[in-house]
C-alpha atoms as a PDB file:
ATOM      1  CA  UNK A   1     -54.749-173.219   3.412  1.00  0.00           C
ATOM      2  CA  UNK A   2     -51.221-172.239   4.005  1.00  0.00           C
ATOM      3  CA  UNK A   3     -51.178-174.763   6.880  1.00  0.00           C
ATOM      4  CA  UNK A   4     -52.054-177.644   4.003  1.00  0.00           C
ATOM      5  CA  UNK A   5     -49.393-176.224   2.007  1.00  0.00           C
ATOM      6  CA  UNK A   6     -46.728-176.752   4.611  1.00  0.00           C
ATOM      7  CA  UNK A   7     -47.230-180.421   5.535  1.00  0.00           C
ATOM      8  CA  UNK A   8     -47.362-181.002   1.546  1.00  0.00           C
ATOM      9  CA  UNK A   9     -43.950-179.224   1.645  1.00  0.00           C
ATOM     10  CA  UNK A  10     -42.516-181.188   4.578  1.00  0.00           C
ATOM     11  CA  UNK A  11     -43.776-184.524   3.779  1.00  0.00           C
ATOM     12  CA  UNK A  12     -41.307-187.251   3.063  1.00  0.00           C
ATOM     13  CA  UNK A  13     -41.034-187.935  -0.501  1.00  0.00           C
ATOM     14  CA  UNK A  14     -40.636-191.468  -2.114  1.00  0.00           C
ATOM     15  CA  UNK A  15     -38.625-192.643  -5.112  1.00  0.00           C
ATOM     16  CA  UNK A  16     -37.609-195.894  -6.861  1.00  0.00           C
ATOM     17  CA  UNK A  17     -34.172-196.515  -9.150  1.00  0.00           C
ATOM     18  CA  UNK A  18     -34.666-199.738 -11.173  1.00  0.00           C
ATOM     19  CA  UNK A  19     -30.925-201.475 -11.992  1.00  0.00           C
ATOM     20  CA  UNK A  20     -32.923-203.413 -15.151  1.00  0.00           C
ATOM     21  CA  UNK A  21     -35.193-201.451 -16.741  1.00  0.00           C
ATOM     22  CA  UNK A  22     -35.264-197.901 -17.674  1.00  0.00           C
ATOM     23  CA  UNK A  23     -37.803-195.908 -16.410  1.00  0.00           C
ATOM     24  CA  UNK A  24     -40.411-196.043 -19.131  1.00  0.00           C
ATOM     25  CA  UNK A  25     -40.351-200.414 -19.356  1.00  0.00           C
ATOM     26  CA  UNK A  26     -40.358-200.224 -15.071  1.00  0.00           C
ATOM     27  CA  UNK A  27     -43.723-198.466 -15.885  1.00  0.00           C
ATOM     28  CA  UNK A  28     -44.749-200.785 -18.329  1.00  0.00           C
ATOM     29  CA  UNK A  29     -43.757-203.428 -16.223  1.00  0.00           C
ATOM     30  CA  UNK A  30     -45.775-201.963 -13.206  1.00  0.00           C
ATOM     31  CA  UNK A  31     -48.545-202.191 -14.863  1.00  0.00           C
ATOM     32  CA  UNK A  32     -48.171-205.639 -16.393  1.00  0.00           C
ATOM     33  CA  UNK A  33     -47.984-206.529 -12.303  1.00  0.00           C
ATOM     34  CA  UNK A  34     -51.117-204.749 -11.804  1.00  0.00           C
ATOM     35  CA  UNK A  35     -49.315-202.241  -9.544  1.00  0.00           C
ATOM     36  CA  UNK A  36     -50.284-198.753 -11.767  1.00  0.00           C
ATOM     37  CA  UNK A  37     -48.885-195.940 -12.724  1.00  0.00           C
ATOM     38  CA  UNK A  38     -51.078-193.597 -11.282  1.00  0.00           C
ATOM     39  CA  UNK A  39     -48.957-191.515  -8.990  1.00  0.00           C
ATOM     40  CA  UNK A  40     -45.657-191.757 -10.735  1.00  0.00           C
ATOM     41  CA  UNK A  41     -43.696-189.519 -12.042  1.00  0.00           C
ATOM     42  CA  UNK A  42     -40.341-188.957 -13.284  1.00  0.00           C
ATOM     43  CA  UNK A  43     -37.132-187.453 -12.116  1.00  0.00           C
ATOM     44  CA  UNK A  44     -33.605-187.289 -14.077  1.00  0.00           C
ATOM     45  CA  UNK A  45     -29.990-186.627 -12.489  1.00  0.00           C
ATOM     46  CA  UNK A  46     -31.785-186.319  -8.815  1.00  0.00           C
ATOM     47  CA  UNK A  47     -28.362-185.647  -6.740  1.00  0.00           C
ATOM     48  CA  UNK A  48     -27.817-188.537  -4.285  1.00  0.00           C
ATOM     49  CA  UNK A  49     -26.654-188.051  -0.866  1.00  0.00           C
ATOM     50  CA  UNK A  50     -24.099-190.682  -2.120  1.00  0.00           C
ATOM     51  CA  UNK A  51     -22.756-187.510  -4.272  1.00  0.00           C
ATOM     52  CA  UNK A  52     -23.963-189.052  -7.439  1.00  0.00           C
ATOM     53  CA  UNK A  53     -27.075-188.304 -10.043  1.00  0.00           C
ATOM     54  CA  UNK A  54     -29.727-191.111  -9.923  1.00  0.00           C
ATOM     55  CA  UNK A  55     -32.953-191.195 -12.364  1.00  0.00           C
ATOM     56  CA  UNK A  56     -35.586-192.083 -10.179  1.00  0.00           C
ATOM     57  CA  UNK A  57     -39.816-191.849 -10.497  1.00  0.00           C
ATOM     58  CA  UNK A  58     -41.640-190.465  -7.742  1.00  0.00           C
ATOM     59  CA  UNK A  59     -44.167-192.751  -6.267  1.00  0.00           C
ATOM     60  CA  UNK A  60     -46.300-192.386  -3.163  1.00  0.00           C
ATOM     61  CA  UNK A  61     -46.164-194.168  -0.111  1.00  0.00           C
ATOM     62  CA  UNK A  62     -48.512-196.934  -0.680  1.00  0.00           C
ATOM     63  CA  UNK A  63     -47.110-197.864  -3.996  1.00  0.00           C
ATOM     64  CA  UNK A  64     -44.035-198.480  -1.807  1.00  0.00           C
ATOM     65  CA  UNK A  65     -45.225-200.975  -0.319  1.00  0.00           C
ATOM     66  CA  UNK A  66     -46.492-203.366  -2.985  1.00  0.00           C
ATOM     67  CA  UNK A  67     -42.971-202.731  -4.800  1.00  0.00           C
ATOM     68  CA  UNK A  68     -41.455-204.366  -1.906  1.00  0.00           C
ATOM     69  CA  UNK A  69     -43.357-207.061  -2.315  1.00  0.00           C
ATOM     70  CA  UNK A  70     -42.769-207.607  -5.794  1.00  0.00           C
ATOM     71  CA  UNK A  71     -38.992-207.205  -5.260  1.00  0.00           C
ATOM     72  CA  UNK A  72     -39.784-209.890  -2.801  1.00  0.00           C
ATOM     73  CA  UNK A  73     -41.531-211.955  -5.371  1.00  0.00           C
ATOM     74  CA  UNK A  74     -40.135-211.497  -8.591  1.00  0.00           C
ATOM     75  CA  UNK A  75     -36.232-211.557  -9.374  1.00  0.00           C
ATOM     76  CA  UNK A  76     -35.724-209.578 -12.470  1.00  0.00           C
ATOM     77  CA  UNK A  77     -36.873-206.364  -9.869  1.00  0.00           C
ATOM     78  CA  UNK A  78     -33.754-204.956  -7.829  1.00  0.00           C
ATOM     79  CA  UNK A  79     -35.455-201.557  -6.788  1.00  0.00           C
ATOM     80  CA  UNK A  80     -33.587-199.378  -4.578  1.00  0.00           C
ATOM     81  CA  UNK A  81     -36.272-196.918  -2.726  1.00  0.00           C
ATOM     82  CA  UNK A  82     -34.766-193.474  -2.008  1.00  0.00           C
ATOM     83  CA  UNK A  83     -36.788-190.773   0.547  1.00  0.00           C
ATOM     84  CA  UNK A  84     -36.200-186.963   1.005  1.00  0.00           C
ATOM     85  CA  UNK A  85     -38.016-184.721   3.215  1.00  0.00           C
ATOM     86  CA  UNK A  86     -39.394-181.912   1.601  1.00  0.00           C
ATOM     87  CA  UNK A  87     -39.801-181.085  -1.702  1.00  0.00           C
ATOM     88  CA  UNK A  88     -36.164-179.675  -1.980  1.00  0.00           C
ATOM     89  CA  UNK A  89     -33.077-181.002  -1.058  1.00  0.00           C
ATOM     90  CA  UNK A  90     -30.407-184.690  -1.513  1.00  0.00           C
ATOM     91  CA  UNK A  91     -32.599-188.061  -1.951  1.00  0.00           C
ATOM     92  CA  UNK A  92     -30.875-190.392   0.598  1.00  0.00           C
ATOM     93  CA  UNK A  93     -31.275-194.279   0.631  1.00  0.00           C
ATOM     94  CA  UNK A  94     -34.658-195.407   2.523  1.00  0.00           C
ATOM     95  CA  UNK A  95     -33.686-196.990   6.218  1.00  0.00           C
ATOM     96  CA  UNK A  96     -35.002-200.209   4.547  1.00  0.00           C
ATOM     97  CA  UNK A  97     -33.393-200.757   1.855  1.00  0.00           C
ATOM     98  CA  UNK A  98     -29.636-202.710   1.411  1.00  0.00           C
ATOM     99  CA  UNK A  99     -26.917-199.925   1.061  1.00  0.00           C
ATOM    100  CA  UNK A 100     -24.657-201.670  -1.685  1.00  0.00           C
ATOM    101  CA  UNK A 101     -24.505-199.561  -4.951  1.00  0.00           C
ATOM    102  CA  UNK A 102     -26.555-200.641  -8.577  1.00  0.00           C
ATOM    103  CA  UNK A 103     -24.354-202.635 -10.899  1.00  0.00           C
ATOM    104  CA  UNK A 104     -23.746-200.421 -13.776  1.00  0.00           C
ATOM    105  CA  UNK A 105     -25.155-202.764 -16.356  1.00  0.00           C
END
């Protein structure tokens, strides 16, 4: 059992920061895509390996995925994906994703 609870500790962790919408209308807006909501959850003033405090929600790997494609699909999205190993620690910016900073509004 402890061996379970290890990997769930060092498994890389997956999180989305909308420049648009605040985190309760990205939800909203999920789910008007059909993408769900079911493994999201969220997280205020997560400290950035940039140095700064982001608001991000916690998604899961798969749900990754499909937000790409959206982004890819739909231009009111501008997601930024952010990873951390662990359950502890900085969120830094996914290998993936474009390193320029959000617009501020």
């Amino acid at each position: 059992m402890s061996d379970t609870k290890e990997k769930v500790s060092r498994a890389v962790q997956w999180f989305v920061e909308c420049d648009i919408f605040t985190n309760e209308s990205l939800e909203s807006e999920l789910s008007a895509r059909g993408l769900g909501s079911d493994h999201i959850s969220k997280h205020v003033n997560m400290s950035g390996s940039d140095g700064k405090l982001h608001d991000v929600l916690l998604i899961s790997s798969g749900l990754v995925k499909r937000l790409k494609s959206a982004k890819a699909n739909d231009g009111h999205f501008h997601f930024r994906f952010w990873k951390r190993n662990g359950q502890n620690g900085d969120i830094s910016p996914a290998d993936f994703v474009e390193k320029e900073p959000l617009s501020d509004g």
